[in-house]
N, C-alpha and C. Protein backbone atom coordinates (compact mmCIF):
# COMPACT_ATOMS: atom_id res chain seq x y z
N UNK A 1 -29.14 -8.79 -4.24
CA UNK A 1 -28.86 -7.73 -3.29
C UNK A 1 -27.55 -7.06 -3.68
N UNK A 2 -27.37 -5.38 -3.99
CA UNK A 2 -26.26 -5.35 -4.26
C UNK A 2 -25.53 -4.52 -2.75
N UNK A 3 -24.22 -4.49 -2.52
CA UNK A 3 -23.31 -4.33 -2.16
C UNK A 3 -23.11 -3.00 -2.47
N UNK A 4 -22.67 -2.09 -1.13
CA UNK A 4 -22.83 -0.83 -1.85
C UNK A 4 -20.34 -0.71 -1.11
N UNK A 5 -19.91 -0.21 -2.27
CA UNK A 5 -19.07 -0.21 -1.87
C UNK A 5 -18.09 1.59 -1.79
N UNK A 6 -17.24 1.67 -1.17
CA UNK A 6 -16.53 2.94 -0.39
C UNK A 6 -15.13 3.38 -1.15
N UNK A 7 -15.25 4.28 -1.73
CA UNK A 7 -13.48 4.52 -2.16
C UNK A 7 -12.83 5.37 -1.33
N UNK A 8 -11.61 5.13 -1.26
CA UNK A 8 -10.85 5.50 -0.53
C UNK A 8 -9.80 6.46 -0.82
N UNK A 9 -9.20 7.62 -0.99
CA UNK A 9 -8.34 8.02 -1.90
C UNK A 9 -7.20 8.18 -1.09
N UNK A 10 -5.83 7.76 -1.53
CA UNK A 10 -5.03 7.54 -0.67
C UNK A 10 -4.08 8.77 -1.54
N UNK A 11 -3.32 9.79 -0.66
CA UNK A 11 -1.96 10.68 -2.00
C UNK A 11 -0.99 10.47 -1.09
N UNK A 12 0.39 9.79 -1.58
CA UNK A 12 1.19 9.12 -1.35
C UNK A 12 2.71 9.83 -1.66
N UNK A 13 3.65 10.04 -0.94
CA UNK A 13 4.65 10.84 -1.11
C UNK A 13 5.88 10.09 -0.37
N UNK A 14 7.11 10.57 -0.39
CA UNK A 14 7.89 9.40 -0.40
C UNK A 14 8.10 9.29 1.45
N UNK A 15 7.54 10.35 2.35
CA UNK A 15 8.08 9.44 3.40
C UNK A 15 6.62 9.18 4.21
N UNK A 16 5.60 9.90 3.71
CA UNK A 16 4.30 9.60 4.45
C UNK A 16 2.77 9.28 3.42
N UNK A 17 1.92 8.90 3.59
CA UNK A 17 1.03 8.89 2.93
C UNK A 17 -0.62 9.30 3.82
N UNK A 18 -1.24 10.14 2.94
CA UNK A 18 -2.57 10.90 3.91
C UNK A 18 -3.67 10.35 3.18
N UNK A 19 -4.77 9.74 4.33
CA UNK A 19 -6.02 8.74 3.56
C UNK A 19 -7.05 10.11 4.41
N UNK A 20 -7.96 9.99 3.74
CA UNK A 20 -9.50 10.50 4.53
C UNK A 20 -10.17 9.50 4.36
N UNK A 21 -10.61 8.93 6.03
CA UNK A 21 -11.71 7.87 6.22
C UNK A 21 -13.00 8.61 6.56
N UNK A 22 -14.14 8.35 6.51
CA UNK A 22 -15.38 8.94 7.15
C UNK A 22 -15.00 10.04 8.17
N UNK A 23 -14.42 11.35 7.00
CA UNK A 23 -14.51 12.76 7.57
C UNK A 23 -13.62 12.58 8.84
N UNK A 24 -12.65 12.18 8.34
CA UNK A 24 -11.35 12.06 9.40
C UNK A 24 -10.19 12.15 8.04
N UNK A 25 -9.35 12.94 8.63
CA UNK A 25 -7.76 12.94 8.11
C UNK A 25 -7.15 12.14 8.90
N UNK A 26 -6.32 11.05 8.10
CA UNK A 26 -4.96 10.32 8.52
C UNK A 26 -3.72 10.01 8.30
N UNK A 27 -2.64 10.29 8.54
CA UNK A 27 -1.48 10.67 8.29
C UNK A 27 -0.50 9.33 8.75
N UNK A 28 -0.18 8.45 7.36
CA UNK A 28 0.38 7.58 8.14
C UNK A 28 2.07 7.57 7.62
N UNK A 29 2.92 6.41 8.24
CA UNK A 29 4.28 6.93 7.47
C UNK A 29 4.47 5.71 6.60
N UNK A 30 5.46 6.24 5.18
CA UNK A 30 5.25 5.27 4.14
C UNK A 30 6.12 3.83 4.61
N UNK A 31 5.91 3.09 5.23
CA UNK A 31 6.13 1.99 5.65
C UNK A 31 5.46 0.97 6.45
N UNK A 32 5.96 -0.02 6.48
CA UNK A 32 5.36 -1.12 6.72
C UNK A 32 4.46 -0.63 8.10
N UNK A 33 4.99 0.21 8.95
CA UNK A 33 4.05 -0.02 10.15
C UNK A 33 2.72 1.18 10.12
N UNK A 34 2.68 2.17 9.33
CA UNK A 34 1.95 2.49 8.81
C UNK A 34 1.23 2.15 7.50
N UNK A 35 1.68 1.16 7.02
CA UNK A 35 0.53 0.35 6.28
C UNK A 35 -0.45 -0.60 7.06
N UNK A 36 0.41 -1.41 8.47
CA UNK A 36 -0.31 -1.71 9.00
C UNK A 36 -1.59 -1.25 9.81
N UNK A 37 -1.24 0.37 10.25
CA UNK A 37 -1.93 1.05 10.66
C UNK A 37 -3.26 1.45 10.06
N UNK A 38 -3.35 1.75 8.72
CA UNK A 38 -4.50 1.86 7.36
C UNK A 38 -5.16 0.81 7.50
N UNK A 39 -4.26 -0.79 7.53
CA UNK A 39 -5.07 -1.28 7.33
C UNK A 39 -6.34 -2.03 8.52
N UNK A 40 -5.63 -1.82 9.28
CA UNK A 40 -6.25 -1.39 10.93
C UNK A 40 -7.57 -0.97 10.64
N UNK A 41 -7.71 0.15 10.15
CA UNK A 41 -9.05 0.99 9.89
C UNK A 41 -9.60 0.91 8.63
N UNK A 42 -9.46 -0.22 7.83
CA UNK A 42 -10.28 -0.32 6.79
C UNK A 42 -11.81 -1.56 6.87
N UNK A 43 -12.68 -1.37 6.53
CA UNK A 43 -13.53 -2.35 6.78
C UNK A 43 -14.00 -3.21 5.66
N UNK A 44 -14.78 -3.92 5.61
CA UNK A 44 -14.84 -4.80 4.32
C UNK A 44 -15.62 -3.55 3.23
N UNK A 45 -15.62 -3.79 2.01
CA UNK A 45 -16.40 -3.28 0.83
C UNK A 45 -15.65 -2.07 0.56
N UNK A 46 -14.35 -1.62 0.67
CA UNK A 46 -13.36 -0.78 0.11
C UNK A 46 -12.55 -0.99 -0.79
N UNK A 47 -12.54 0.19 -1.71
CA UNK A 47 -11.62 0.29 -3.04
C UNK A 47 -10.81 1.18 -2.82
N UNK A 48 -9.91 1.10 -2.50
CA UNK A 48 -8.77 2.84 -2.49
C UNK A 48 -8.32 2.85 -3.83
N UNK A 49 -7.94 4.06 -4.27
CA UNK A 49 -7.52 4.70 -4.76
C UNK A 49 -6.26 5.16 -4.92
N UNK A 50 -5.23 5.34 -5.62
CA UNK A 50 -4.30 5.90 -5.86
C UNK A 50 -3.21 6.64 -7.33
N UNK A 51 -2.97 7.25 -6.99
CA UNK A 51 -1.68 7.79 -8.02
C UNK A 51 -0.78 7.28 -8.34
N UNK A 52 -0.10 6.69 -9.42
CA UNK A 52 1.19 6.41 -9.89
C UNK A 52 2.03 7.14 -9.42
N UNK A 53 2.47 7.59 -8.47
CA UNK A 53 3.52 8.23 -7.97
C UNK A 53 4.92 7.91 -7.86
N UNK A 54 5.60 7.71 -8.35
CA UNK A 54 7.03 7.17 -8.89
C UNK A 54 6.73 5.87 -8.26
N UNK A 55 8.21 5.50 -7.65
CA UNK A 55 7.99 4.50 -7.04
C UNK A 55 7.53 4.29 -5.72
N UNK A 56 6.84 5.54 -4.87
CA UNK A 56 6.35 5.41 -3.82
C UNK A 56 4.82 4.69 -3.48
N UNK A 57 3.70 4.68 -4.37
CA UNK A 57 2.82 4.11 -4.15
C UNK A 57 2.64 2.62 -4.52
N UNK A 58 4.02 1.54 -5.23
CA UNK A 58 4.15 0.19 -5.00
C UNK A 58 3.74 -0.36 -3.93
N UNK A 59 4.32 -0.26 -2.67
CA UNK A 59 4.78 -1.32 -2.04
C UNK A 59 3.21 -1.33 -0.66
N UNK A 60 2.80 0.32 -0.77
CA UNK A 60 1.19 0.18 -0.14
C UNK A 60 0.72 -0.67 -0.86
N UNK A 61 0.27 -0.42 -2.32
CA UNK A 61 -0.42 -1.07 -3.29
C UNK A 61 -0.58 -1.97 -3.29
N UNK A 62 0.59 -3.41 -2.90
CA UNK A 62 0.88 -4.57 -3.18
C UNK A 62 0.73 -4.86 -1.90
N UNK A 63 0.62 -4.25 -0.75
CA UNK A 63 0.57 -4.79 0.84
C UNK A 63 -0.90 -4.92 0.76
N UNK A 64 -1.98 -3.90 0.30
CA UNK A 64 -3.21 -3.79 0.37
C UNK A 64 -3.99 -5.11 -0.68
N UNK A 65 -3.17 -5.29 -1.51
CA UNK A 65 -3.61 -6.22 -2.28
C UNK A 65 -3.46 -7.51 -2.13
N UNK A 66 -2.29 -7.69 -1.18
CA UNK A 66 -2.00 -8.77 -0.65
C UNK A 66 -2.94 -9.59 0.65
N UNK A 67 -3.48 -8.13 0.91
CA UNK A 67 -4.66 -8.69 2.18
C UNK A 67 -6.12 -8.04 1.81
N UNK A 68 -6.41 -8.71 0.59
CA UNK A 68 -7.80 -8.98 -0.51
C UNK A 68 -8.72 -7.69 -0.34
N UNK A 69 -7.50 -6.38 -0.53
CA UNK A 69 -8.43 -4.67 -0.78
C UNK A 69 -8.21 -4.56 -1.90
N UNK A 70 -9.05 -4.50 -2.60
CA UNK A 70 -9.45 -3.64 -3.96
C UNK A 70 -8.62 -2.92 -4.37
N UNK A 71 -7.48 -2.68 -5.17
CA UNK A 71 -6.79 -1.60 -5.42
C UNK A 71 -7.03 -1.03 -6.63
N UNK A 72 -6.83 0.77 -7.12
CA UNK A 72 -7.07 0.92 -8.35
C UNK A 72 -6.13 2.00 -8.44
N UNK A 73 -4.75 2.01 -9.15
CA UNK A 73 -4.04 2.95 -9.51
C UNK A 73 -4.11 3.67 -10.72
N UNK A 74 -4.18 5.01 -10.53
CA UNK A 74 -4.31 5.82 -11.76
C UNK A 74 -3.13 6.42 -12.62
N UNK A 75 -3.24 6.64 -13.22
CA UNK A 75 -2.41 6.98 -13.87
C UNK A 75 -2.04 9.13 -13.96
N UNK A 76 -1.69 9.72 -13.30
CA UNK A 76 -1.28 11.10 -12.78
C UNK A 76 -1.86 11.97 -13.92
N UNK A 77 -1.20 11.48 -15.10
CA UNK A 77 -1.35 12.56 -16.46
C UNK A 77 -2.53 12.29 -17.08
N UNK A 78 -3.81 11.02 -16.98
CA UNK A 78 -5.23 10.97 -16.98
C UNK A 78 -5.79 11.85 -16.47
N UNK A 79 -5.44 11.66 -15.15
CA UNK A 79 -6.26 12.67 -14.11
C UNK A 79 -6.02 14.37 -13.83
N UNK A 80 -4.81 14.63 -14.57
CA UNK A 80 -4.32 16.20 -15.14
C UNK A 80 -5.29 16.61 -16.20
N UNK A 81 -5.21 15.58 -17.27
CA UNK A 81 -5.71 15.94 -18.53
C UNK A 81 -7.32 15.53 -18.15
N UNK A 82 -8.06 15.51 -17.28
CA UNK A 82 -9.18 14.85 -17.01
C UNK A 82 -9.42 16.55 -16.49
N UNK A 83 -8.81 17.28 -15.58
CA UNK A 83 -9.00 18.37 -14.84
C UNK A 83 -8.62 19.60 -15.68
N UNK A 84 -8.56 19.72 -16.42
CA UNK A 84 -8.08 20.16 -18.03
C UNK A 84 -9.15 20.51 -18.54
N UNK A 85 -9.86 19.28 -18.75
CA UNK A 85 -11.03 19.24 -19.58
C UNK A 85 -11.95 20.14 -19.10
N UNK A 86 -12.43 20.48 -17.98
CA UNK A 86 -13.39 20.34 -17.06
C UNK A 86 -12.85 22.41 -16.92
């Protein structure tokens, strides 16, 4: 049976970070109590997404990973040169 699973794309800036869940915008602030808040509304079978964004998208990254979400950070100038192509 497979598992159908949800990505999440999170863009992350240094004092807030904005997720779209199921056709909802959410605006949370880059800290701990808005990480808690995300993770409030995440359900099982999610992968978020994110940008290398200096040092602002660490410490989500490692909170989300710390409580067994899928994380997958990209790398900014992939995804430039990916939109480039195209």
């Amino acid at each position: 049976m497979q598992t159908q699973t949800n990505y999440i794309g999170i863009d992350i800036s240094k004092s807030f970070f904005d997720v779209f869940i199921c056709e909802r915008h959410y605006r949370f602030t880059n800290g701990p109590e808005g990480f808690d808040n995300l993770y409030k509304l995440l359900d099982g079978g999610i992968q978020v997404v994110m940008e290398a964004s200096g040092p602002y998208y660490l410490r989500l990254a490692c909170f989300l990973h710390s409580h067994g979400v899928i994380v997958s950070v990209a790398n900014p100038l992939v995804i430039r040169r990916f939109s480039q192509m195209r």
